[in-house]
C-alpha atoms as a PDB file:
ATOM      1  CA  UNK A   1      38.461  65.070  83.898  1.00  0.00           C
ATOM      2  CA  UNK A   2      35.565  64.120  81.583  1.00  0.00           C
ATOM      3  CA  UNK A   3      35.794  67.788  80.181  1.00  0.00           C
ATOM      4  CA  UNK A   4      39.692  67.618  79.267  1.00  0.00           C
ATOM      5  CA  UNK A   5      38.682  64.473  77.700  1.00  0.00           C
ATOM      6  CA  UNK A   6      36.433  65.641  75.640  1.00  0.00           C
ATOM      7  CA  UNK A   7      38.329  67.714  74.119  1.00  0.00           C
ATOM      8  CA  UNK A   8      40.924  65.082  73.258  1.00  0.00           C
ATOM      9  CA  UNK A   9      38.703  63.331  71.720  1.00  0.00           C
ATOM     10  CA  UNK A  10      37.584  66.010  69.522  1.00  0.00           C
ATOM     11  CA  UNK A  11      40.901  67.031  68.619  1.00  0.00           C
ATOM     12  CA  UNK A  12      41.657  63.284  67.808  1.00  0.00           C
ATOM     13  CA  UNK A  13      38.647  62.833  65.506  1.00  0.00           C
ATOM     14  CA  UNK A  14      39.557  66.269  63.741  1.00  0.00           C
ATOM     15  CA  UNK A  15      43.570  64.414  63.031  1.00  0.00           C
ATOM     16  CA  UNK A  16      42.388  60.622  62.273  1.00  0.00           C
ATOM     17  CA  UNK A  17      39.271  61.006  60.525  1.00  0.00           C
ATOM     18  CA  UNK A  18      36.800  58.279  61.625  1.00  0.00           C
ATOM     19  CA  UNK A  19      37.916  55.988  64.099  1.00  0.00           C
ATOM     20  CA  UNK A  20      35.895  53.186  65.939  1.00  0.00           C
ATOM     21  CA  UNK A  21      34.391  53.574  69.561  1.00  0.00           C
ATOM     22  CA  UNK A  22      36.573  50.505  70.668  1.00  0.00           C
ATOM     23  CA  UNK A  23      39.871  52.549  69.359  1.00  0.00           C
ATOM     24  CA  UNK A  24      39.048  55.914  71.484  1.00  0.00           C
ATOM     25  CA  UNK A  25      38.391  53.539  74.353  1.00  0.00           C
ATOM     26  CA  UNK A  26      41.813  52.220  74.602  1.00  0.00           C
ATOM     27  CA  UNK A  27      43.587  55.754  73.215  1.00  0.00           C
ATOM     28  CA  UNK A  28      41.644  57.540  76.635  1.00  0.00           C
ATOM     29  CA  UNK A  29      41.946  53.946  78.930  1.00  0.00           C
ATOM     30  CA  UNK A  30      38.558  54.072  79.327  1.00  0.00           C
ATOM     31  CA  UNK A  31      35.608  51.426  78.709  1.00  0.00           C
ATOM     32  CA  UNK A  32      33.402  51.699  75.009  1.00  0.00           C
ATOM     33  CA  UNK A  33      30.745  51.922  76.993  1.00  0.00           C
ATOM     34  CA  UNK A  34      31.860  55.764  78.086  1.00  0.00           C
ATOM     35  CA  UNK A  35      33.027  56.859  75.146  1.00  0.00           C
ATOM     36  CA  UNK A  36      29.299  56.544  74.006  1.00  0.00           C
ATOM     37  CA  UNK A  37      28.015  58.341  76.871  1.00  0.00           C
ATOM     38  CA  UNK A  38      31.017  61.064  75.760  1.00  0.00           C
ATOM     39  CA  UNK A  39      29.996  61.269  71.991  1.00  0.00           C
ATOM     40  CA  UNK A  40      26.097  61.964  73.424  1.00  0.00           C
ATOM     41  CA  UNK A  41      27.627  64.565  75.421  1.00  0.00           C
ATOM     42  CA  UNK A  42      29.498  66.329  72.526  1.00  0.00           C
ATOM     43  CA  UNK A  43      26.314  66.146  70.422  1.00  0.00           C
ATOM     44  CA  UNK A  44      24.413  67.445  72.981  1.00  0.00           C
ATOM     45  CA  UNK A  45      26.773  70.205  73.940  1.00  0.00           C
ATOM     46  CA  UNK A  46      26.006  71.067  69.835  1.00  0.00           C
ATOM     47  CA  UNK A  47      29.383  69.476  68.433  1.00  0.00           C
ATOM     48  CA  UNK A  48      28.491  67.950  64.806  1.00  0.00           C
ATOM     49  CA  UNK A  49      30.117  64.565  65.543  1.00  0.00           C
ATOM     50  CA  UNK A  50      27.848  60.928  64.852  1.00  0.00           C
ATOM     51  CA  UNK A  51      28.486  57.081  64.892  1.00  0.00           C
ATOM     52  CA  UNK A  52      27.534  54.783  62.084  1.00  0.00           C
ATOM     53  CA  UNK A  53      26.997  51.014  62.820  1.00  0.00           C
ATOM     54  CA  UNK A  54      27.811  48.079  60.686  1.00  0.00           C
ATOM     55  CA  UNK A  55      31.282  46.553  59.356  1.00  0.00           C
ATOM     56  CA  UNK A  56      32.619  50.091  58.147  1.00  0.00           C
ATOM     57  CA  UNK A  57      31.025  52.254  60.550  1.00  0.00           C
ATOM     58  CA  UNK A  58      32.830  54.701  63.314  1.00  0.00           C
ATOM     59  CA  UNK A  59      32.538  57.872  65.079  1.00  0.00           C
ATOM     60  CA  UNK A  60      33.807  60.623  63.051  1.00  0.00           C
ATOM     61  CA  UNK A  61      33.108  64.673  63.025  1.00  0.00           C
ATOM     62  CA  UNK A  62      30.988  66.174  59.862  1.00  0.00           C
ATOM     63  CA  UNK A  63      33.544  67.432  57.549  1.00  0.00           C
ATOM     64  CA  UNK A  64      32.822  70.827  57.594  1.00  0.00           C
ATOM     65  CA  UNK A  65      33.567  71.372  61.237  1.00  0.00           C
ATOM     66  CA  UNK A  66      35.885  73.907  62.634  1.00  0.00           C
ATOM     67  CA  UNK A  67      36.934  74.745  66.289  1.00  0.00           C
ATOM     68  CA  UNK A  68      34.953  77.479  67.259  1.00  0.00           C
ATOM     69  CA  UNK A  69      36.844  80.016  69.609  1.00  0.00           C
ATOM     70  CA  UNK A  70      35.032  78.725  72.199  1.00  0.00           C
ATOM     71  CA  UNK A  71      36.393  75.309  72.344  1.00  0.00           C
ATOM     72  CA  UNK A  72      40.122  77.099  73.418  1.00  0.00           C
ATOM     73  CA  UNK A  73      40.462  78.475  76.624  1.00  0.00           C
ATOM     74  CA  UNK A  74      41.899  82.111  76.539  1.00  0.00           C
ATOM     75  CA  UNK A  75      45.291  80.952  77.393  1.00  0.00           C
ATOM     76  CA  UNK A  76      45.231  78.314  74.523  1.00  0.00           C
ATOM     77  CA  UNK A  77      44.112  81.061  72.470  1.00  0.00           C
ATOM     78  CA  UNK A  78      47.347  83.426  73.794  1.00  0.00           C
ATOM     79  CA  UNK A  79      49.769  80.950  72.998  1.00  0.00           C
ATOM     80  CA  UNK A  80      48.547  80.022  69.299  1.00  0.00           C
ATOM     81  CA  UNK A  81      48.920  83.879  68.631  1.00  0.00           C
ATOM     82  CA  UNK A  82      52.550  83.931  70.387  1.00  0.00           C
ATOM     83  CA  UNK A  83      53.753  80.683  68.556  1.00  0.00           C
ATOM     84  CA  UNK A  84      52.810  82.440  65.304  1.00  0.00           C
ATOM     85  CA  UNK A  85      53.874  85.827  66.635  1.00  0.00           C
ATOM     86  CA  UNK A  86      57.599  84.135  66.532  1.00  0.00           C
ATOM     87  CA  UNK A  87      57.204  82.823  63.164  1.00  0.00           C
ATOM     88  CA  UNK A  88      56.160  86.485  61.803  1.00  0.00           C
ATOM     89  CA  UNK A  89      59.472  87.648  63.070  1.00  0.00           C
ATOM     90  CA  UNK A  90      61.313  85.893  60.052  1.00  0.00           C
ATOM     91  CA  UNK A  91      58.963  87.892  57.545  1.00  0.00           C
ATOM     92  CA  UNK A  92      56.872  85.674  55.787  1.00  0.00           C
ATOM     93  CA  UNK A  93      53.685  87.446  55.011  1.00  0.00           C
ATOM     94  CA  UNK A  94      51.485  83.904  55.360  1.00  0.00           C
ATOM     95  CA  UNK A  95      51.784  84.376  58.941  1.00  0.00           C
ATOM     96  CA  UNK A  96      51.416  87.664  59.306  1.00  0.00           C
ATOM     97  CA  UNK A  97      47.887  87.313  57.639  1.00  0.00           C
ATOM     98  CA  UNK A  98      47.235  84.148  59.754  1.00  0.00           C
ATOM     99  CA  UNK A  99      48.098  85.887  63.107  1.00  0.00           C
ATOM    100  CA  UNK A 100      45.695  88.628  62.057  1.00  0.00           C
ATOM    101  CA  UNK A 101      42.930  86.026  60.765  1.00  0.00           C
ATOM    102  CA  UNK A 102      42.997  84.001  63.912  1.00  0.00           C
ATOM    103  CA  UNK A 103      43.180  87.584  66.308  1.00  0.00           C
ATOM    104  CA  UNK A 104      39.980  88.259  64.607  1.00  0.00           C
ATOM    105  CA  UNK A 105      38.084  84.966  65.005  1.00  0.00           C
ATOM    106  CA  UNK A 106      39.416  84.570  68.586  1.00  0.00           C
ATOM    107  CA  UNK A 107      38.444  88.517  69.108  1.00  0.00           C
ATOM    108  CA  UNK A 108      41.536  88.630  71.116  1.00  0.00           C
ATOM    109  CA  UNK A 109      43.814  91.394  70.308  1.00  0.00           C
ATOM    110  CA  UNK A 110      47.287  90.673  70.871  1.00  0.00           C
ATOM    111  CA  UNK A 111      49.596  93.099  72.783  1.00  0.00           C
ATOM    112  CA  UNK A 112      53.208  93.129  70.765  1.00  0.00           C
ATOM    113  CA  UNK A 113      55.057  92.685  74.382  1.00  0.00           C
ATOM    114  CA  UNK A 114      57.934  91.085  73.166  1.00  0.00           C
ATOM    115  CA  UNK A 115      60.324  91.374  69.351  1.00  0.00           C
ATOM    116  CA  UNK A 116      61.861  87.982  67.940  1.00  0.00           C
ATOM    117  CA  UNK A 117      64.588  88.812  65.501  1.00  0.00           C
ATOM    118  CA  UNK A 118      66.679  85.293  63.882  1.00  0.00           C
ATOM    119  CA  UNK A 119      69.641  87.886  62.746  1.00  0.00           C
ATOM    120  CA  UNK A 120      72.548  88.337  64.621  1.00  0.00           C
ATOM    121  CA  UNK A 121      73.648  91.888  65.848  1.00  0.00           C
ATOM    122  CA  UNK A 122      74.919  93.804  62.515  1.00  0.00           C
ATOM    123  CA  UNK A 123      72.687  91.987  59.767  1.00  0.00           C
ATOM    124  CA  UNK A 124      69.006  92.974  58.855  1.00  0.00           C
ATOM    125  CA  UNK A 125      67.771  90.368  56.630  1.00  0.00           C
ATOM    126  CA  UNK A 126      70.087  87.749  55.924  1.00  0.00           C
ATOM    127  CA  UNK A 127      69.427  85.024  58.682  1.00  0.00           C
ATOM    128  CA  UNK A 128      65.856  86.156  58.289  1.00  0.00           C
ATOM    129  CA  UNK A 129      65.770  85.503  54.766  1.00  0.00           C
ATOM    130  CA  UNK A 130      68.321  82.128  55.363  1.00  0.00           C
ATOM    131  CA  UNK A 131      65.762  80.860  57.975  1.00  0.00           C
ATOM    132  CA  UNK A 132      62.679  81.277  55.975  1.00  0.00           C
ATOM    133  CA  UNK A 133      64.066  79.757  53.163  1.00  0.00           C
ATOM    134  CA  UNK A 134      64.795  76.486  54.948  1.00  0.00           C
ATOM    135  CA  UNK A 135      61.448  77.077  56.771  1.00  0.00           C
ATOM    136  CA  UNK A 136      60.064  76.411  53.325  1.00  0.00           C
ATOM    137  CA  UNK A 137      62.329  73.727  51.671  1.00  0.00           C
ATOM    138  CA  UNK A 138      61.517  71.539  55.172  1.00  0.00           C
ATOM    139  CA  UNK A 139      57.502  72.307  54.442  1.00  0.00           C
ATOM    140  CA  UNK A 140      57.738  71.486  50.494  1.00  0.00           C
ATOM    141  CA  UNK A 141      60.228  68.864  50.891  1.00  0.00           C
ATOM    142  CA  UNK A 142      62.821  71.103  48.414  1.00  0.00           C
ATOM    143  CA  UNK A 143      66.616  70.106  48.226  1.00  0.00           C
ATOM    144  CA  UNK A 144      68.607  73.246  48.969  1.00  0.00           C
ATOM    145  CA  UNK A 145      72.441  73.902  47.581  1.00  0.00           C
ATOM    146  CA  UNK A 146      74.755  75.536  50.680  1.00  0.00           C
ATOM    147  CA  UNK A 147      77.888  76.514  51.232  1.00  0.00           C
ATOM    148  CA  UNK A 148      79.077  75.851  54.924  1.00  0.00           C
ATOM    149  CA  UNK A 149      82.076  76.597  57.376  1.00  0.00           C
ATOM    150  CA  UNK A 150      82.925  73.422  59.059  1.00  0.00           C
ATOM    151  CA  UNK A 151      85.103  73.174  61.821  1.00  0.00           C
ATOM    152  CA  UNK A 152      87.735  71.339  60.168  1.00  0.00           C
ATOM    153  CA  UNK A 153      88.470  73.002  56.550  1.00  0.00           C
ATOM    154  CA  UNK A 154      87.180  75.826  54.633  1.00  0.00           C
ATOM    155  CA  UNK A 155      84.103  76.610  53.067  1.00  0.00           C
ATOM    156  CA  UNK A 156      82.340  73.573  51.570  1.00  0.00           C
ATOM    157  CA  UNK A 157      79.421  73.152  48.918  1.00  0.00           C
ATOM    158  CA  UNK A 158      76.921  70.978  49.930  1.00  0.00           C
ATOM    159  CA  UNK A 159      73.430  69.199  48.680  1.00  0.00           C
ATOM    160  CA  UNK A 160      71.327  69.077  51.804  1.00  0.00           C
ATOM    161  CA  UNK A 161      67.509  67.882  52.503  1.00  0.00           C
ATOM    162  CA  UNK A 162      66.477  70.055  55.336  1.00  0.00           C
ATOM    163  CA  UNK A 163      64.290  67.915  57.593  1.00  0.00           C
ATOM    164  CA  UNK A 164      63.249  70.061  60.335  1.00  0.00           C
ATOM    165  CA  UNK A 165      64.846  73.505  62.121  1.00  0.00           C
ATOM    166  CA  UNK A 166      66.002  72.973  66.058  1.00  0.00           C
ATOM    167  CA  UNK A 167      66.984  75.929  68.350  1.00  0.00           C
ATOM    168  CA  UNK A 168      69.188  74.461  70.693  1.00  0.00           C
ATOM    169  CA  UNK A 169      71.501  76.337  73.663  1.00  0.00           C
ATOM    170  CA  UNK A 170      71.254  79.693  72.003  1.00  0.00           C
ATOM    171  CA  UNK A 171      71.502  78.703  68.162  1.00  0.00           C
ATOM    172  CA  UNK A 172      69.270  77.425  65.029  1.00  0.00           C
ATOM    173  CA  UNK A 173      70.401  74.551  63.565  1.00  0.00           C
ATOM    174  CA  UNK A 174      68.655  72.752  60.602  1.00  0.00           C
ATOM    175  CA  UNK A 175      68.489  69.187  60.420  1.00  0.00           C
ATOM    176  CA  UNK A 176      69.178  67.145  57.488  1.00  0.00           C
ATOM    177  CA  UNK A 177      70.292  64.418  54.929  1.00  0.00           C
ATOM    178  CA  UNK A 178      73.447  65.238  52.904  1.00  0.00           C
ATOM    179  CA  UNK A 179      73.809  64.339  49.845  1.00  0.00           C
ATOM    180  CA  UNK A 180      77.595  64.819  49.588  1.00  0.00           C
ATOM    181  CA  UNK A 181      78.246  62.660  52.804  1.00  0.00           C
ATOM    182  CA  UNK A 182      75.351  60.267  52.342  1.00  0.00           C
ATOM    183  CA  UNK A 183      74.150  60.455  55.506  1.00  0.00           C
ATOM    184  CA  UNK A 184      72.450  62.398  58.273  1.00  0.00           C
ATOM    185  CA  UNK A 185      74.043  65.830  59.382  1.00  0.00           C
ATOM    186  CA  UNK A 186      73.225  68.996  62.072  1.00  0.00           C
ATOM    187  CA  UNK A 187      74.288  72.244  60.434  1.00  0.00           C
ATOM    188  CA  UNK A 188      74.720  75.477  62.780  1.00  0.00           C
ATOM    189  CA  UNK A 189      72.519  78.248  60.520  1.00  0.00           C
ATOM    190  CA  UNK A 190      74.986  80.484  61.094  1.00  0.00           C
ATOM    191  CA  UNK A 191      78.029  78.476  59.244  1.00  0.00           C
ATOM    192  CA  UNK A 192      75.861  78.593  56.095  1.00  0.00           C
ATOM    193  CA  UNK A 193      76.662  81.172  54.746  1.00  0.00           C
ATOM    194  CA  UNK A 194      75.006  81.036  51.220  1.00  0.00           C
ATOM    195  CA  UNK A 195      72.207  78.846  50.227  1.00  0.00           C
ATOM    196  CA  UNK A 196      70.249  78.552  47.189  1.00  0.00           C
ATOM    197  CA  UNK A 197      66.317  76.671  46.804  1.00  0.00           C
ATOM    198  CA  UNK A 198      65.901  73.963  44.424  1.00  0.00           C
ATOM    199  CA  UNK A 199      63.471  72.587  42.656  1.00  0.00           C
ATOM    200  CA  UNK A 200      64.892  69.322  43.164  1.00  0.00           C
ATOM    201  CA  UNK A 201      62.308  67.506  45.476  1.00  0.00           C
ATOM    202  CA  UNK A 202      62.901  64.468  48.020  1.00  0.00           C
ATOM    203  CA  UNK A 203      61.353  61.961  50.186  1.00  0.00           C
ATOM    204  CA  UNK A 204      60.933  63.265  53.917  1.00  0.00           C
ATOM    205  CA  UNK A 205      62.349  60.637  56.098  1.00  0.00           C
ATOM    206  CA  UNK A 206      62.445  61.041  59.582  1.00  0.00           C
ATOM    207  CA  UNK A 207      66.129  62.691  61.322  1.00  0.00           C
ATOM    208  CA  UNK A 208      67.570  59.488  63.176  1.00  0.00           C
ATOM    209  CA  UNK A 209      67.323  59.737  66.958  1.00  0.00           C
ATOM    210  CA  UNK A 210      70.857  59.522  68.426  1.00  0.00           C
ATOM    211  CA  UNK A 211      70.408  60.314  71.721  1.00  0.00           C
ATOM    212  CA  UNK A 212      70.372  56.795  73.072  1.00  0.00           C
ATOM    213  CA  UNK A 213      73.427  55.611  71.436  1.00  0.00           C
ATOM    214  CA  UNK A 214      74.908  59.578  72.684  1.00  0.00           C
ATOM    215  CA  UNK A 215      73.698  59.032  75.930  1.00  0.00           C
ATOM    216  CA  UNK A 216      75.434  55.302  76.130  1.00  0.00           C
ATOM    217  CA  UNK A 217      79.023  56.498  74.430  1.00  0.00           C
ATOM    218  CA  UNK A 218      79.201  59.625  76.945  1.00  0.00           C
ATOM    219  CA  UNK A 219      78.956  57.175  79.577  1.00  0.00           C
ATOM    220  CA  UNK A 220      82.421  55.836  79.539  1.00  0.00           C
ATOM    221  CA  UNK A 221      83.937  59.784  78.391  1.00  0.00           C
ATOM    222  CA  UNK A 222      85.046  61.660  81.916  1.00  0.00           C
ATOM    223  CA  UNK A 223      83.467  65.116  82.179  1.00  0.00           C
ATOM    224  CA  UNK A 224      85.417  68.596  81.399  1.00  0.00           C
ATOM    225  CA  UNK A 225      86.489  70.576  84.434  1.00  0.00           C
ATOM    226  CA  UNK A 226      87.042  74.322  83.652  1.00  0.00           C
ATOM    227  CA  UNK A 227      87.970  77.112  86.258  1.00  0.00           C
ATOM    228  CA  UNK A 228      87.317  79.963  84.956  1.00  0.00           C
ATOM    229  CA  UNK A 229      88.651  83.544  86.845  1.00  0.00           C
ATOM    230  CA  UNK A 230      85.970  85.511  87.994  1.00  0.00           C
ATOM    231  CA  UNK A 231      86.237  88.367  85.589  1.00  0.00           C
ATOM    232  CA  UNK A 232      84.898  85.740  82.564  1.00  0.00           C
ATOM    233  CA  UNK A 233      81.356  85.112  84.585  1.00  0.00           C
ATOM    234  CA  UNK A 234      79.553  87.110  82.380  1.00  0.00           C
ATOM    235  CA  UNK A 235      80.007  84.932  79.900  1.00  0.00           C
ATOM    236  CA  UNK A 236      80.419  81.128  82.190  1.00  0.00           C
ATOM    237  CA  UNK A 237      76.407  82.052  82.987  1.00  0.00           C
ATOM    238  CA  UNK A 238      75.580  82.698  79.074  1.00  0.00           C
ATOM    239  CA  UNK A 239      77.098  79.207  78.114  1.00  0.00           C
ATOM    240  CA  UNK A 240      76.893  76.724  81.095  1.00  0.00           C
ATOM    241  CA  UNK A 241      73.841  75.759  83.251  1.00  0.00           C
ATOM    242  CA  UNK A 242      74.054  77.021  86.609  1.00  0.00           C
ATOM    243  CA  UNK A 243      73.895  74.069  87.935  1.00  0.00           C
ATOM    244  CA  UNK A 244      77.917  72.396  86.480  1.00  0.00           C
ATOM    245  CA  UNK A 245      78.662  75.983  87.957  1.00  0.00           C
ATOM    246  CA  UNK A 246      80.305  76.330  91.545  1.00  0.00           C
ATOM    247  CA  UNK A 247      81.572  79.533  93.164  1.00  0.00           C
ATOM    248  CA  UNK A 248      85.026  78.918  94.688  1.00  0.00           C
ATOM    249  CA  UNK A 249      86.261  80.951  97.758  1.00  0.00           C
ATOM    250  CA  UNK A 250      88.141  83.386  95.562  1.00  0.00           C
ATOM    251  CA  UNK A 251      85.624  84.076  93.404  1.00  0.00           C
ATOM    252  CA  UNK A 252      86.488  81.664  90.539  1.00  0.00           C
ATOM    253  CA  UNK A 253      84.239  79.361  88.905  1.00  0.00           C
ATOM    254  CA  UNK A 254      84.651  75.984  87.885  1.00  0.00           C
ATOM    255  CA  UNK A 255      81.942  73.893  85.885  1.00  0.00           C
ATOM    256  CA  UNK A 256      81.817  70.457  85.116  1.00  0.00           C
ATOM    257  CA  UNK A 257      80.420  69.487  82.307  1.00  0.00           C
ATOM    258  CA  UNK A 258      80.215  66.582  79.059  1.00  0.00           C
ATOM    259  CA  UNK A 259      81.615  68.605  76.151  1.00  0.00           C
ATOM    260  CA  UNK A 260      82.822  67.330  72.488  1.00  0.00           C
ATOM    261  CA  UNK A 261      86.168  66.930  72.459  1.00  0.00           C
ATOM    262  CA  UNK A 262      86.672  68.483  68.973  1.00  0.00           C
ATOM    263  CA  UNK A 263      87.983  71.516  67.630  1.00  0.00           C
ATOM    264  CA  UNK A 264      85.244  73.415  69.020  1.00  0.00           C
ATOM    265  CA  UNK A 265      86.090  72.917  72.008  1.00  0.00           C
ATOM    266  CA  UNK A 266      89.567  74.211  71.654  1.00  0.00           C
ATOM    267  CA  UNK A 267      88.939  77.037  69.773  1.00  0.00           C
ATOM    268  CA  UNK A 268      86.068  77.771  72.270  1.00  0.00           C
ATOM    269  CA  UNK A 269      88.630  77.117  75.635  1.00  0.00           C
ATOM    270  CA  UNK A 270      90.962  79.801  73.391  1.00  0.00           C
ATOM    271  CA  UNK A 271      88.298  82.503  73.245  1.00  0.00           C
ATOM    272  CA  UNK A 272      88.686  82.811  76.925  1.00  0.00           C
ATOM    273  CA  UNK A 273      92.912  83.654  76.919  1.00  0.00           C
ATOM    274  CA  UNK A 274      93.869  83.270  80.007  1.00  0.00           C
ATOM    275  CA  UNK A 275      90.772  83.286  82.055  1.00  0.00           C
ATOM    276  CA  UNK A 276      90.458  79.613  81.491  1.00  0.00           C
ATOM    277  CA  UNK A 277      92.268  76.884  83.495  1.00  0.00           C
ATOM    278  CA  UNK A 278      91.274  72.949  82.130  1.00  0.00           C
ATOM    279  CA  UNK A 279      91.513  70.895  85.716  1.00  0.00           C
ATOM    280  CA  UNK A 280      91.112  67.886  83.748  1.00  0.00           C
ATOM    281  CA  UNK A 281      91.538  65.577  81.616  1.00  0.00           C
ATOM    282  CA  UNK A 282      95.298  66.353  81.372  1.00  0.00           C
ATOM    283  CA  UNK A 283      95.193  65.248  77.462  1.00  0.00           C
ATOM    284  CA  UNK A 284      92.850  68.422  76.864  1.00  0.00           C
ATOM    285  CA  UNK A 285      95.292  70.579  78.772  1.00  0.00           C
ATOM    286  CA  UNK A 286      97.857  69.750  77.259  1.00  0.00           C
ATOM    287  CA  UNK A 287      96.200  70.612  73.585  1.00  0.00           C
ATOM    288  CA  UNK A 288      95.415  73.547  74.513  1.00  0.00           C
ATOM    289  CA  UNK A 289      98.764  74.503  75.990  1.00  0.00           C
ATOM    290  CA  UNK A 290     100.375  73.434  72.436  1.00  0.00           C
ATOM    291  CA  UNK A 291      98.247  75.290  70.692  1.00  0.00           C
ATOM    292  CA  UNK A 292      97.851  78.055  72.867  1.00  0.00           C
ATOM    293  CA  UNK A 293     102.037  77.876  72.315  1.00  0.00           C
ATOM    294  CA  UNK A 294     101.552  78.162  68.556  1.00  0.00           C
ATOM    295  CA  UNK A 295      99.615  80.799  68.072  1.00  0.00           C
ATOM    296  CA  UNK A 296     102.065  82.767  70.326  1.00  0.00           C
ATOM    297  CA  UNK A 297     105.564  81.772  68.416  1.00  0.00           C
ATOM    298  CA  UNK A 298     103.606  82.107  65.083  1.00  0.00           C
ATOM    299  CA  UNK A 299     102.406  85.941  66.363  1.00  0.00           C
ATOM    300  CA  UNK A 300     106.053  86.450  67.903  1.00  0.00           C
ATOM    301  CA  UNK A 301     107.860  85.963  64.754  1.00  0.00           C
ATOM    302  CA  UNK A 302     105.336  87.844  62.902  1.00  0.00           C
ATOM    303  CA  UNK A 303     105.878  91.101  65.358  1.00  0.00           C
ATOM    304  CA  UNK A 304     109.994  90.183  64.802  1.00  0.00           C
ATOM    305  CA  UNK A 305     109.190  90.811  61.353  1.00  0.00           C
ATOM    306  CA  UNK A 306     107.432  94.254  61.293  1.00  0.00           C
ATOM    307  CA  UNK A 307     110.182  95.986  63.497  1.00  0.00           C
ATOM    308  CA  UNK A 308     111.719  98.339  61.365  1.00  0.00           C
ATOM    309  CA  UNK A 309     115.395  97.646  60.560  1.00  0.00           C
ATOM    310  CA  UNK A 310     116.870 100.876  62.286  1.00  0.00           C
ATOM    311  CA  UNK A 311     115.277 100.048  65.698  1.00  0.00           C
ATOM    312  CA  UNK A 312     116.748  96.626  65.505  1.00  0.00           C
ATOM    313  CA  UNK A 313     120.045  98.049  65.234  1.00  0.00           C
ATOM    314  CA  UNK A 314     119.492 100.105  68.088  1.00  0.00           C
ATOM    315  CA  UNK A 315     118.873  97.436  70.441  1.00  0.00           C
ATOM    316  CA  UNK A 316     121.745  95.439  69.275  1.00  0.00           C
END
């Protein structure tokens, strides 16, 4: 215990500069009086870190200290060089040259056991070259001009300030401020699909956290029930979690589950033809029966179109 705290404290030193005995006693719930047996037992141990008395003192670290590879324990070490392993797969040559620094001063070689690649099957550089571009406006607080597929209309131009990348359920998303909309926004990478850095700068504000006010709204919203035939469960185990999934005796499956009702969800329901069955709510079905209606007279009077004049004749 007084080893992993240790190296908390370190770590929190190295982040807040110089803080005072009575602070690190309440951060690690423990009394003053063993934090100053812990700071003898850093400098003992040979760590460069002293206290200074009187009305600006504190404990701080020497400024020149670094972690030494020691201070990591080889699976710390793994993970650092994984992490950045990931980042190297969008192609920026900063972390190449920091995966290789830090394999050297940890003298652990890393084995190449597994590829990340951001594109999508057919494209080579693109989303690589999309994703490390917001990678870098989100670092250097940069404005960046896109053009994006929304759900509802065609392709929009739009003044974003990307605020952090998320990889949620299988996609990248980038998180940011709009300046068209004036206010907060979640754009799927994939719908961008051109995007230009500024120069423009902006003021990094923190993304809003709407989970609790999600969470509270989805409480009064009645869950999606989907039966799905048995020859779709390749893909029913590549969207939903196994557990909204249940086996029925034929072999069906039908998950429950809170899903937007937007058109998303329609057009996603439609993907499936007619593998899909909506149990409930009836409203949904009956959406996706109308359009599912549409798109068949609008195809059937196209096909009534193409047939050529003389077989038309024949039938008659």
């Amino acid at each position: 215990m007084q080893e992993s705290r240790l190296f908390k404290i370190i770590y929190y030193l190295l982040n807040r500069g110089q803080v005072t005995a009575s602070e690190l006693a309440e951060k690690f719930e423990v009394s003053v009086r063993t934090i100053y047996r812990d700071i003898d037992a850093l400098s003992g141990a040979g760590i460069p870190v002293y206290a200074e008395t009187g009305r600006n003192g504190g404990i701080s670290l020497l400024d020149s200290f670094v972690l030494d590879r020691t201070i990591l324990s080889e699976k710390e070490r793994a993970d650092i060089l994984a992490a950045l392993q990931s980042l190297s797969a969008t192609g920026n040559a900063c972390d190449r040259a920091t995966l290789d620094k830090l394999s050297a001063l940890f003298r652990t070689p890393f084995d190449n056991w597994y590829e990340v690649d951001f594109s999508r099957w057919g494209e080579i550089t693109r989303d690589n070259e999309k994703f490390e571009t917001l990678r870098r406006a989100v670092i250097c607080h940069k404005c960046v001009r896109i053009s994006y597929v929304g759900a509802y209309k065609a392709e929009s131009s739009r003044k974003i300030h990307p605020l952090k990348l998320l990889y949620k359920s299988r996609s990248w998303y980038v998180k940011a401020y709009c300046a068209e909309k004036k206010d907060f926004r979640l754009f799927k990478l994939s719908r961008i699909i051109r995007w230009e850095l500024l120069e423009e700068e902006f003021i990094s504000v923190p993304y809003p956290d709407f989970s609790e006010e999600e969470n509270v709204s989805g409480k009064d919203i009645p869950p999606v029930v989907l039966r799905f035939a048995r020859e779709a469960a390749y893909r029913v185990y590549d969207e939903f979690d196994i557990n909204n999934i249940e086996e029925q005796e034929n072999g069906d499956l039908q998950v429950t589950a809170h899903m937007p009702r937007d058109a998303w969800l329609t057009g996603f329901l439609l993907s499936f033809g007619a593998l899909v069955q909506v149990v409930s709510p009836a409203d949904l079905r009956d959406i996706l029966a109308a359009q599912a209606r549409e798109i068949y007279e609008k195809n059937r009077a196209e096909a009534k179109q193409e047939v050529p004049a003389g077989k038309s004749a024949q039938r008659a």
